[in-house]
PDB file of N, CA and C in Angstrom:
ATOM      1  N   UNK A   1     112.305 110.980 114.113  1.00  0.00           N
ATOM      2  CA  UNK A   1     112.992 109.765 114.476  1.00  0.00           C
ATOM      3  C   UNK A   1     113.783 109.213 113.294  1.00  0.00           C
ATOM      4  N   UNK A   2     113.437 109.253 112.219  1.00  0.00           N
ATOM      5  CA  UNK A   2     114.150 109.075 110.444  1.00  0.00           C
ATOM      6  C   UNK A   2     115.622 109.327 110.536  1.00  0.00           C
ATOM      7  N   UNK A   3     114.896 110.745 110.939  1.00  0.00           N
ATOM      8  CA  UNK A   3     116.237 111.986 110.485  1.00  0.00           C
ATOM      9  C   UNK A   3     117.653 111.486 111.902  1.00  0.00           C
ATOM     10  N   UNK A   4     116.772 110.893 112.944  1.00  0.00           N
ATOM     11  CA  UNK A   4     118.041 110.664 113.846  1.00  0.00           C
ATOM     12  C   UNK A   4     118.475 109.141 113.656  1.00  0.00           C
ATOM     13  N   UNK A   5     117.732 108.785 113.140  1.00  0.00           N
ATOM     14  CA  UNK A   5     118.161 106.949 112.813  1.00  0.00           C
ATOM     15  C   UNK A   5     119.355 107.448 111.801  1.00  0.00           C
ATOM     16  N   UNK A   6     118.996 108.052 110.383  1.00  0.00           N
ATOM     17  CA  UNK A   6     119.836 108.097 109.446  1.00  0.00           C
ATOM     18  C   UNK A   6     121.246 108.917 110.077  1.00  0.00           C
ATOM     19  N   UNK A   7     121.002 109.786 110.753  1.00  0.00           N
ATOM     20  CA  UNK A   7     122.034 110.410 111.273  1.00  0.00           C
ATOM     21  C   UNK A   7     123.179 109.537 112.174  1.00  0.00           C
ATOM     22  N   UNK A   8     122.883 108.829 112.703  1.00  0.00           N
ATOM     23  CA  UNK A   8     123.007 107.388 113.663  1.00  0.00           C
ATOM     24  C   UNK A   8     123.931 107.004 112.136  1.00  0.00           C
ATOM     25  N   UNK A   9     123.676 106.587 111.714  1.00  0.00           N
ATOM     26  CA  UNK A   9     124.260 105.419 110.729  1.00  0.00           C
ATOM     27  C   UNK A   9     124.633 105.955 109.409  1.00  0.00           C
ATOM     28  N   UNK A  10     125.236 107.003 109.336  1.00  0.00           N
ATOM     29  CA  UNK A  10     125.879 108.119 108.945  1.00  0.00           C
ATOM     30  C   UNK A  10     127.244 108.109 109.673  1.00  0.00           C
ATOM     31  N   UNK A  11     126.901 108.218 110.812  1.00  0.00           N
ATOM     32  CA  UNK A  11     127.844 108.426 111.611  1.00  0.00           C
ATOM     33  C   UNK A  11     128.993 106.857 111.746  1.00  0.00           C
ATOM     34  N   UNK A  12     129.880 106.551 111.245  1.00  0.00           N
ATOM     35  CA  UNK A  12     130.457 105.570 110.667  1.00  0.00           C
ATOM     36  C   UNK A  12     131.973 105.760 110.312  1.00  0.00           C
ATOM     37  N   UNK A  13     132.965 106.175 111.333  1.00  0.00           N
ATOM     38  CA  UNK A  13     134.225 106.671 110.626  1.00  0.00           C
ATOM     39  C   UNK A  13     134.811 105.498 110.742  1.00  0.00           C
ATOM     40  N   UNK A  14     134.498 104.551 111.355  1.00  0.00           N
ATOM     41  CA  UNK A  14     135.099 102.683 111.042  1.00  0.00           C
ATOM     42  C   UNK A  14     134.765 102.161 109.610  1.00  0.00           C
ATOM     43  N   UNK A  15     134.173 102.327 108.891  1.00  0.00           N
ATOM     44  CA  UNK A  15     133.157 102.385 107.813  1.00  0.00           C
ATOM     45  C   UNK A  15     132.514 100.502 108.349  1.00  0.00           C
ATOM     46  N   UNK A  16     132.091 100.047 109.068  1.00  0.00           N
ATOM     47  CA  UNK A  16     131.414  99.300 109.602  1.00  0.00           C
ATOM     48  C   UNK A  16     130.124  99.088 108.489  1.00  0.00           C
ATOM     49  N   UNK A  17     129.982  97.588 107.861  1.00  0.00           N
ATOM     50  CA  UNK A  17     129.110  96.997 107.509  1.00  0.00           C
ATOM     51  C   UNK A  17     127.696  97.553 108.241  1.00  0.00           C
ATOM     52  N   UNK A  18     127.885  96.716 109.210  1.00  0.00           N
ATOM     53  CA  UNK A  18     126.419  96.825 110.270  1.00  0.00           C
ATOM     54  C   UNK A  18     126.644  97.627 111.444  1.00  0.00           C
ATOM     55  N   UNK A  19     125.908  98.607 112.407  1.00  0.00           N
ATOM     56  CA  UNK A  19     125.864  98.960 113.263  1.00  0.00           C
ATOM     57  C   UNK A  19     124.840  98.615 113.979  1.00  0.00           C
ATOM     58  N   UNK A  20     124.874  98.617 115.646  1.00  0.00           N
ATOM     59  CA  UNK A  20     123.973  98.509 116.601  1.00  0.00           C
ATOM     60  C   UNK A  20     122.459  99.266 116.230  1.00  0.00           C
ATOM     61  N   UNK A  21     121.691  98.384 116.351  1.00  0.00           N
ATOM     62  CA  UNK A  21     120.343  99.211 115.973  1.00  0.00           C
ATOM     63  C   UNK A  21     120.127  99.896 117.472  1.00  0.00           C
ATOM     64  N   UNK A  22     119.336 101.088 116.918  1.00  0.00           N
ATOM     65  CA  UNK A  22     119.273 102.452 117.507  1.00  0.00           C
ATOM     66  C   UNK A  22     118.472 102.397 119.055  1.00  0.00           C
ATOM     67  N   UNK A  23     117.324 101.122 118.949  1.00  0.00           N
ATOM     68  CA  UNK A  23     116.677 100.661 119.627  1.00  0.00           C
ATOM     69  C   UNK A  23     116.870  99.802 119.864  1.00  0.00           C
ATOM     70  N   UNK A  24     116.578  99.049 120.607  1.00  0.00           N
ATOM     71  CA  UNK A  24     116.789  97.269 120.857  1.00  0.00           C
ATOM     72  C   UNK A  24     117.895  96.592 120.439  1.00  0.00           C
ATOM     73  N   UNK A  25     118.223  95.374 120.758  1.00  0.00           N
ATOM     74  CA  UNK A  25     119.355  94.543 120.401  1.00  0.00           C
ATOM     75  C   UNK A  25     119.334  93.959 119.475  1.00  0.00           C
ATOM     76  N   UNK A  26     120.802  94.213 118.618  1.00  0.00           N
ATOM     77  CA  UNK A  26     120.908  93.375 117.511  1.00  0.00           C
ATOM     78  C   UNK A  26     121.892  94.249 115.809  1.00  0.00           C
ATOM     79  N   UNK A  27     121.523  94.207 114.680  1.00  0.00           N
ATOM     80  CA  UNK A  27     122.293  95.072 113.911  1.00  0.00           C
ATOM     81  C   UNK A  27     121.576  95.903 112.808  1.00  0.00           C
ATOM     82  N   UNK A  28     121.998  96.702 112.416  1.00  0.00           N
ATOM     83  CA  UNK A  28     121.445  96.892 110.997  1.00  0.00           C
ATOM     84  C   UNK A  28     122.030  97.457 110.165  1.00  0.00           C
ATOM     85  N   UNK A  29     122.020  97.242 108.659  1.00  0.00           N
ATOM     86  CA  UNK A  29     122.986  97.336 107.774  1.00  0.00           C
ATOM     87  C   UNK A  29     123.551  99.115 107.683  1.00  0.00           C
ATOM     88  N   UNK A  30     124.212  99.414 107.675  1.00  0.00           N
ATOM     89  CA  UNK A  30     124.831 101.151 107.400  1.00  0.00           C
ATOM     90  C   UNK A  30     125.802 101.236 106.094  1.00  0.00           C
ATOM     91  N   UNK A  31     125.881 100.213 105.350  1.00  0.00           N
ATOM     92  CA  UNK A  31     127.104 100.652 104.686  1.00  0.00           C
ATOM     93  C   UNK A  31     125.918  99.598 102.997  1.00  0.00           C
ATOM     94  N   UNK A  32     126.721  99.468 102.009  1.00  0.00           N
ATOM     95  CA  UNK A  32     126.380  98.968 100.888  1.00  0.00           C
ATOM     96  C   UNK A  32     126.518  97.216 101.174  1.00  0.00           C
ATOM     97  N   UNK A  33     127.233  97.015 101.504  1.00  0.00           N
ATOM     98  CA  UNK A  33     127.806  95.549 102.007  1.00  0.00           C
ATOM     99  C   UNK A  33     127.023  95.266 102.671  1.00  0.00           C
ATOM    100  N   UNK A  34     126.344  95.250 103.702  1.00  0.00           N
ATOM    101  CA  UNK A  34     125.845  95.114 104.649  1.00  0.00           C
ATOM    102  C   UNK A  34     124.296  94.862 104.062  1.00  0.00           C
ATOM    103  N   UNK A  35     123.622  96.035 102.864  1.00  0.00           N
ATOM    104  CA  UNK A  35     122.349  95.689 102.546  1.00  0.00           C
ATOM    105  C   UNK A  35     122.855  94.291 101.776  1.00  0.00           C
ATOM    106  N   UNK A  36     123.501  94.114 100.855  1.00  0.00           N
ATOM    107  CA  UNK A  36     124.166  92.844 100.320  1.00  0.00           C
ATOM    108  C   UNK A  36     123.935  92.144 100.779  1.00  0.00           C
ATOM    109  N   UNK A  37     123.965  91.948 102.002  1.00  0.00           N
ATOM    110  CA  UNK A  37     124.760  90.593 102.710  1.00  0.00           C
ATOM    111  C   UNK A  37     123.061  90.444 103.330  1.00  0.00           C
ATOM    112  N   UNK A  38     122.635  91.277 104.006  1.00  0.00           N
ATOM    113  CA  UNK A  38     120.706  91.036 104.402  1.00  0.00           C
ATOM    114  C   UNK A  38     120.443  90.584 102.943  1.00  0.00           C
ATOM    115  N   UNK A  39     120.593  91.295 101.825  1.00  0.00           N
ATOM    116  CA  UNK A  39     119.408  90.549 100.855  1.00  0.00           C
ATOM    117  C   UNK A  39     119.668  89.425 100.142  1.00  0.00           C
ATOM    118  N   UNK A  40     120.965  88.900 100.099  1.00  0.00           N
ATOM    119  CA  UNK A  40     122.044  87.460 100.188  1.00  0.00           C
ATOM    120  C   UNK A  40     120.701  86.441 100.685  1.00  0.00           C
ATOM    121  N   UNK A  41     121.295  86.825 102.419  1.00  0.00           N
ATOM    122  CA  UNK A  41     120.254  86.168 102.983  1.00  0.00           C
ATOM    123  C   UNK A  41     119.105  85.666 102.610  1.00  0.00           C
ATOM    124  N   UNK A  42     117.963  86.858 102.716  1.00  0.00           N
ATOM    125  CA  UNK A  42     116.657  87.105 102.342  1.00  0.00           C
ATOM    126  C   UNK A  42     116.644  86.266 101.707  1.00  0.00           C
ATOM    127  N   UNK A  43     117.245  86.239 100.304  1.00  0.00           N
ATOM    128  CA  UNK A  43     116.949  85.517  98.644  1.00  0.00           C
ATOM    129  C   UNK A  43     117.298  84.035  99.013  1.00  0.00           C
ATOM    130  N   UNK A  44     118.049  83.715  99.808  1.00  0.00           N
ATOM    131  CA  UNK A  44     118.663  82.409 100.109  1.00  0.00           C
ATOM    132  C   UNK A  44     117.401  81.515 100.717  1.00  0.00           C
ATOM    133  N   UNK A  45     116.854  82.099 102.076  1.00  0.00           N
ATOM    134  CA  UNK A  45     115.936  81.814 102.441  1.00  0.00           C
ATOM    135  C   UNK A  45     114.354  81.288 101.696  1.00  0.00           C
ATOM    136  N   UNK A  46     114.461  82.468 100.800  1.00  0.00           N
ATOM    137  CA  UNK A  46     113.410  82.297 100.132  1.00  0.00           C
ATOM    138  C   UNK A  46     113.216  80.929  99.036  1.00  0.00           C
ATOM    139  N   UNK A  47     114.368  81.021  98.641  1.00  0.00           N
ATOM    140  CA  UNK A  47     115.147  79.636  97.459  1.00  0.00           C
ATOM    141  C   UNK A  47     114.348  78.341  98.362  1.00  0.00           C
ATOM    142  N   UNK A  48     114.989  78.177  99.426  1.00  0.00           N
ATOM    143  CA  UNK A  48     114.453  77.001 100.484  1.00  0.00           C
ATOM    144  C   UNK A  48     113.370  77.322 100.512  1.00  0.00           C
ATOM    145  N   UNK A  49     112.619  77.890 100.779  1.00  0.00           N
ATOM    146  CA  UNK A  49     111.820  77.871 101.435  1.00  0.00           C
ATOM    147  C   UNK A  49     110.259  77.700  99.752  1.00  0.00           C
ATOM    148  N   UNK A  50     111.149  78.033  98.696  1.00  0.00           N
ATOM    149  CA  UNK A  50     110.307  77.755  97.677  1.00  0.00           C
ATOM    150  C   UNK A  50     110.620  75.924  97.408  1.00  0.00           C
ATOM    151  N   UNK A  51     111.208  75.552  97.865  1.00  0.00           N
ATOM    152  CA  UNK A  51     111.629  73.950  97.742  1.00  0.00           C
ATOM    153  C   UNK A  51     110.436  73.023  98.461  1.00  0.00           C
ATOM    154  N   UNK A  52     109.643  73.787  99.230  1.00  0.00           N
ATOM    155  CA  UNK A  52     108.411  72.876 100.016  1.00  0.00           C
ATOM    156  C   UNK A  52     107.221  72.988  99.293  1.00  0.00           C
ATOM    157  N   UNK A  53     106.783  71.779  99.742  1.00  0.00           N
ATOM    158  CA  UNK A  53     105.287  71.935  99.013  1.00  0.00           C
ATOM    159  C   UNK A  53     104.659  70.984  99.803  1.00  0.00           C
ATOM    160  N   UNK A  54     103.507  70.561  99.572  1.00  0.00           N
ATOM    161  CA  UNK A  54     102.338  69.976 100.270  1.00  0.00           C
ATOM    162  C   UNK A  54     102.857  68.793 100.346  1.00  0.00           C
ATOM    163  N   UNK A  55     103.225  68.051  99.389  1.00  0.00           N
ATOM    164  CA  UNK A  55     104.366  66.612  99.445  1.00  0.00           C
ATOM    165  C   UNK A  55     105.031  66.430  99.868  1.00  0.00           C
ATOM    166  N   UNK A  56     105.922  67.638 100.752  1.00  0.00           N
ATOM    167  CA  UNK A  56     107.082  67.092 101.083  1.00  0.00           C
ATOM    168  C   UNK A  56     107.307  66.846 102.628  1.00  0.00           C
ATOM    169  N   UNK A  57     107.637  65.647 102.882  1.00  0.00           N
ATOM    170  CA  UNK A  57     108.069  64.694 103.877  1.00  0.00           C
ATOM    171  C   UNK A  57     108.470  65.869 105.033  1.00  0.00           C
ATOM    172  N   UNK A  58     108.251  65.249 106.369  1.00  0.00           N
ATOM    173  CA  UNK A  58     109.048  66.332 107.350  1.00  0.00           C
ATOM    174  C   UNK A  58     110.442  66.528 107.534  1.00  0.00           C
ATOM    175  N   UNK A  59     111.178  65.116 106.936  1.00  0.00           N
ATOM    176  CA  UNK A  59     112.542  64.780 106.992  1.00  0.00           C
ATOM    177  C   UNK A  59     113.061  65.922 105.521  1.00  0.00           C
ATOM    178  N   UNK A  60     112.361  65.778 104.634  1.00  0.00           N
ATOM    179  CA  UNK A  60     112.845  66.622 103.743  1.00  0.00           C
ATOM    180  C   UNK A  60     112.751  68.313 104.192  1.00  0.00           C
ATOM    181  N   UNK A  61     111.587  68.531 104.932  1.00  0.00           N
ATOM    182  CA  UNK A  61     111.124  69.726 105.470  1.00  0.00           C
ATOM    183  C   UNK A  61     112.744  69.930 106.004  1.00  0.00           C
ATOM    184  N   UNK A  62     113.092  69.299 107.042  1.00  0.00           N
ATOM    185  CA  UNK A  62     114.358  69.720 108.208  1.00  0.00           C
ATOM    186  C   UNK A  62     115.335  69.543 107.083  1.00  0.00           C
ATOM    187  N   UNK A  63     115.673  68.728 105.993  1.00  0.00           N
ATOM    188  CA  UNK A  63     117.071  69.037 105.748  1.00  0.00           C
ATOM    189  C   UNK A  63     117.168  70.068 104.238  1.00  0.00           C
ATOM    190  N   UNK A  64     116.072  70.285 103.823  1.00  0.00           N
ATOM    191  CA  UNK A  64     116.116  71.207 102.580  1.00  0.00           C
ATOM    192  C   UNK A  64     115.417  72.811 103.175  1.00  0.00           C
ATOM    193  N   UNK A  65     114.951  72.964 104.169  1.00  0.00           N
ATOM    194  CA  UNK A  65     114.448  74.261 104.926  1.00  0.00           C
ATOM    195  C   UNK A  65     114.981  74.498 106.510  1.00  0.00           C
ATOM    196  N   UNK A  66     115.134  74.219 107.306  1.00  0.00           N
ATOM    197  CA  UNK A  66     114.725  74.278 108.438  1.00  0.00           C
ATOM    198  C   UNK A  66     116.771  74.534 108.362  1.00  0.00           C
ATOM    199  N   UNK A  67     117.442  73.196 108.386  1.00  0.00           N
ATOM    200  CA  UNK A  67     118.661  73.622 108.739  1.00  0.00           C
ATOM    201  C   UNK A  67     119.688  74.218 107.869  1.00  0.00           C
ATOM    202  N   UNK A  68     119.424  74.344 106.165  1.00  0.00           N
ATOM    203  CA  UNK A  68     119.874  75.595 105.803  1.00  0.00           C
ATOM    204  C   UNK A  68     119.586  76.916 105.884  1.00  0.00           C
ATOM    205  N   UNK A  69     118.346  77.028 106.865  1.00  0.00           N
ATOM    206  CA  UNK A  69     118.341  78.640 107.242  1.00  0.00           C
ATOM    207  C   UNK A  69     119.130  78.602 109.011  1.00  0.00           C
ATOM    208  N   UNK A  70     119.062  77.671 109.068  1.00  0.00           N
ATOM    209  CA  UNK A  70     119.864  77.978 110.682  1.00  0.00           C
ATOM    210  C   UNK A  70     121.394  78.358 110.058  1.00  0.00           C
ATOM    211  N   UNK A  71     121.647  77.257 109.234  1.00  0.00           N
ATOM    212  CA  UNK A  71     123.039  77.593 109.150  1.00  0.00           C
ATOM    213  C   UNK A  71     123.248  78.984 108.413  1.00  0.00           C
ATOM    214  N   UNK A  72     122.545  79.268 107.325  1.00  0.00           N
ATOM    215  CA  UNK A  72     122.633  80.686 107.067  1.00  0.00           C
ATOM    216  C   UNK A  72     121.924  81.490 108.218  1.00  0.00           C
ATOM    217  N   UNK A  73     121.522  80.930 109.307  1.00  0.00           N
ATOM    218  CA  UNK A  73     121.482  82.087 110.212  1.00  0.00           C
ATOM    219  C   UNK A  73     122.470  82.659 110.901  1.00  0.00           C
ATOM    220  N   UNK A  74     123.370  81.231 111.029  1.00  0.00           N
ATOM    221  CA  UNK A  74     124.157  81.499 112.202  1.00  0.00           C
ATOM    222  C   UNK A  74     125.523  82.293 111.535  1.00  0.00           C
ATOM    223  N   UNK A  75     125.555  81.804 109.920  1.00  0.00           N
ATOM    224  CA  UNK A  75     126.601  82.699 108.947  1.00  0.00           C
ATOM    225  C   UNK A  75     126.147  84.301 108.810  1.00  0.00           C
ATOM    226  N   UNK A  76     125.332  84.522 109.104  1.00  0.00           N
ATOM    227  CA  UNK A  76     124.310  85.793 109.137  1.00  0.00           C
ATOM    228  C   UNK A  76     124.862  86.345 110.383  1.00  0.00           C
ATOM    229  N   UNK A  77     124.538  86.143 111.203  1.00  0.00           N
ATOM    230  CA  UNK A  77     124.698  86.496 112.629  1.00  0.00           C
ATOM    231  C   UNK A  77     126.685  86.659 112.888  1.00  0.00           C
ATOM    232  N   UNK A  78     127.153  85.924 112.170  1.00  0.00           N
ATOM    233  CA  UNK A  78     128.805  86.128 112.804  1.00  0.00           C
ATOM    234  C   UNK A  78     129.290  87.131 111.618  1.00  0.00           C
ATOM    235  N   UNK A  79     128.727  87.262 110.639  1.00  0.00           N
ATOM    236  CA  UNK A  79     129.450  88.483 109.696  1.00  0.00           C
ATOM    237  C   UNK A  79     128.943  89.826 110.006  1.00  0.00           C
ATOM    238  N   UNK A  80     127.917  89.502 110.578  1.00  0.00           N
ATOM    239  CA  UNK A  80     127.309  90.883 111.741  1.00  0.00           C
ATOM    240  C   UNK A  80     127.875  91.203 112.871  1.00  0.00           C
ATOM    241  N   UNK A  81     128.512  90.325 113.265  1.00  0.00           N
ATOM    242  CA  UNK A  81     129.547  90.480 114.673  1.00  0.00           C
ATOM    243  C   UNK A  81     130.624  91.310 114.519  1.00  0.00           C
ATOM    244  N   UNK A  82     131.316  90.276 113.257  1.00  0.00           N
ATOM    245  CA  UNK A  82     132.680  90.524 112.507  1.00  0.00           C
ATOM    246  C   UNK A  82     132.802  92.049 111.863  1.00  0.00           C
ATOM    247  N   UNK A  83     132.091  92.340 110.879  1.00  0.00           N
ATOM    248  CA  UNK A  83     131.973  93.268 110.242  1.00  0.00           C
ATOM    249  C   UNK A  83     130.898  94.475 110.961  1.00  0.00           C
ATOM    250  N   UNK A  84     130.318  94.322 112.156  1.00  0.00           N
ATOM    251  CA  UNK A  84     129.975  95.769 112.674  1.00  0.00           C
ATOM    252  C   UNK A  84     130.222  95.907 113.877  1.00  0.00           C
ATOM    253  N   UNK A  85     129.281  96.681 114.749  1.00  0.00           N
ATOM    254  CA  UNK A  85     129.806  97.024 116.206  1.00  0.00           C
ATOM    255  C   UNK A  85     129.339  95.869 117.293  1.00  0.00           C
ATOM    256  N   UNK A  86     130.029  96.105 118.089  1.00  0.00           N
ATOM    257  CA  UNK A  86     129.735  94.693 119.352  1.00  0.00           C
ATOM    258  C   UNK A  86     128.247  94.691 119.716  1.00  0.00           C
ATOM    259  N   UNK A  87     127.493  93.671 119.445  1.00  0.00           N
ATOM    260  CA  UNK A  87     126.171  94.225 119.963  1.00  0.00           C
ATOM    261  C   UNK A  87     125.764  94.474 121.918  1.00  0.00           C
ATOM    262  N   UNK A  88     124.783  95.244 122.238  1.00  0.00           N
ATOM    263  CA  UNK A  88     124.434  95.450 122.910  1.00  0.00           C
ATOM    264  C   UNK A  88     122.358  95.951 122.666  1.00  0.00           C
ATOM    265  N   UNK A  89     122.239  95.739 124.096  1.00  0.00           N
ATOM    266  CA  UNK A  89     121.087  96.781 124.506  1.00  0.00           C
ATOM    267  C   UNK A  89     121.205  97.925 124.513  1.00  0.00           C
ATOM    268  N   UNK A  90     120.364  99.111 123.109  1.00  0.00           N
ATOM    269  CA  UNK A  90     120.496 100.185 123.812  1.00  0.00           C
ATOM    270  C   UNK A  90     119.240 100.943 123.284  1.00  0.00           C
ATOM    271  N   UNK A  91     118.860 101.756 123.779  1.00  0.00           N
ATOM    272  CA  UNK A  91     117.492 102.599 123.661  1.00  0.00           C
ATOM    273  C   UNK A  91     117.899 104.047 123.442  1.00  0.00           C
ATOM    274  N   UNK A  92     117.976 104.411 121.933  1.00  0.00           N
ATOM    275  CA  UNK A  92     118.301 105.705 121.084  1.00  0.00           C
ATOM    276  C   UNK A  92     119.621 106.033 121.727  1.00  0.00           C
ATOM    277  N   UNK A  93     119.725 107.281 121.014  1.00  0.00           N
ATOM    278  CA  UNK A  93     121.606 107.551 120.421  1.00  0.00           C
ATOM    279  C   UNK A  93     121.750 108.055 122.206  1.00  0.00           C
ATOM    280  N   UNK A  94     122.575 107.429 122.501  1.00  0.00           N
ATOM    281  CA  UNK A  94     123.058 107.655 123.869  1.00  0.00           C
ATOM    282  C   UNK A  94     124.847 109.077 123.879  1.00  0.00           C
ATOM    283  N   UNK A  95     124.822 108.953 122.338  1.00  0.00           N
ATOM    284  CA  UNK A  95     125.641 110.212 122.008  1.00  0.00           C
ATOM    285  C   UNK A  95     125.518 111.407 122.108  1.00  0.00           C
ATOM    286  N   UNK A  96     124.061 111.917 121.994  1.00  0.00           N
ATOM    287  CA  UNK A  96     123.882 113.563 122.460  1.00  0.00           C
ATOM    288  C   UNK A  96     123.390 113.255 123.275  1.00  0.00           C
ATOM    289  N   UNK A  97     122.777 112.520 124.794  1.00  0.00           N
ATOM    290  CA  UNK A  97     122.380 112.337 125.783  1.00  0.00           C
ATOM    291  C   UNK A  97     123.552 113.000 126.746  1.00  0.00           C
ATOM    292  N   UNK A  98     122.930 113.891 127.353  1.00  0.00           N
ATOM    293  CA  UNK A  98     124.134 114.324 128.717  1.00  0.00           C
ATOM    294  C   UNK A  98     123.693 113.081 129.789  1.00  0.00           C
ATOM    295  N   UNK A  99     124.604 112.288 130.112  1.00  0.00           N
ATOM    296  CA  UNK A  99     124.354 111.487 130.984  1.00  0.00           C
ATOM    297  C   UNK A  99     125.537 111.188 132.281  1.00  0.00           C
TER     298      UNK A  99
END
């Protein structure tokens, strides 16, 4: 299953950031940019999310955690649109499938 995931996302003559994951809906990175831009994220998240502590207020909770990861979600989610393939549902490479 490795060897056909990597082969999957190999396969890239758009040179596309992100492609459709192989299984289920949604993206995953194929190109150098693309791990970038997930571990962007990741680290961003984490920043906030090191900003809480046992003290801190719920109002501080929502505006120092809660809605800078939405908004880096939703910046997450449209450079995944932008920069890879249209998402869909799909269940393994429907490319060597005779169908």
């Amino acid at each position: 299953m490795i060897k056909e995931y990597i082969e999957y996302l190999k396969d890239n003559p758009e040179g596309l950031w992100f492609k459709r994951k192989l299984y289920g809906w949604g993206w995953t990175p194929a190109k150098w940019q693309g791990w970038v831009t997930l571990l962007i994220y990741i680290l961003l998240v984490l920043v906030f999310a090191l900003t809480i502590d046992a003290n801190s207020s719920g109002k501080e909770i929502v505006f120092t955690f809660i809605l800078p990861t939405v908004l880096l979600t939703i910046a997450l989610i449209r450079i995944c649109y932008r920069k890879g393939q249209k998402p869909k549902w799909q269940w393994g490479n429907t490319k060597n499938k005779n169908l």
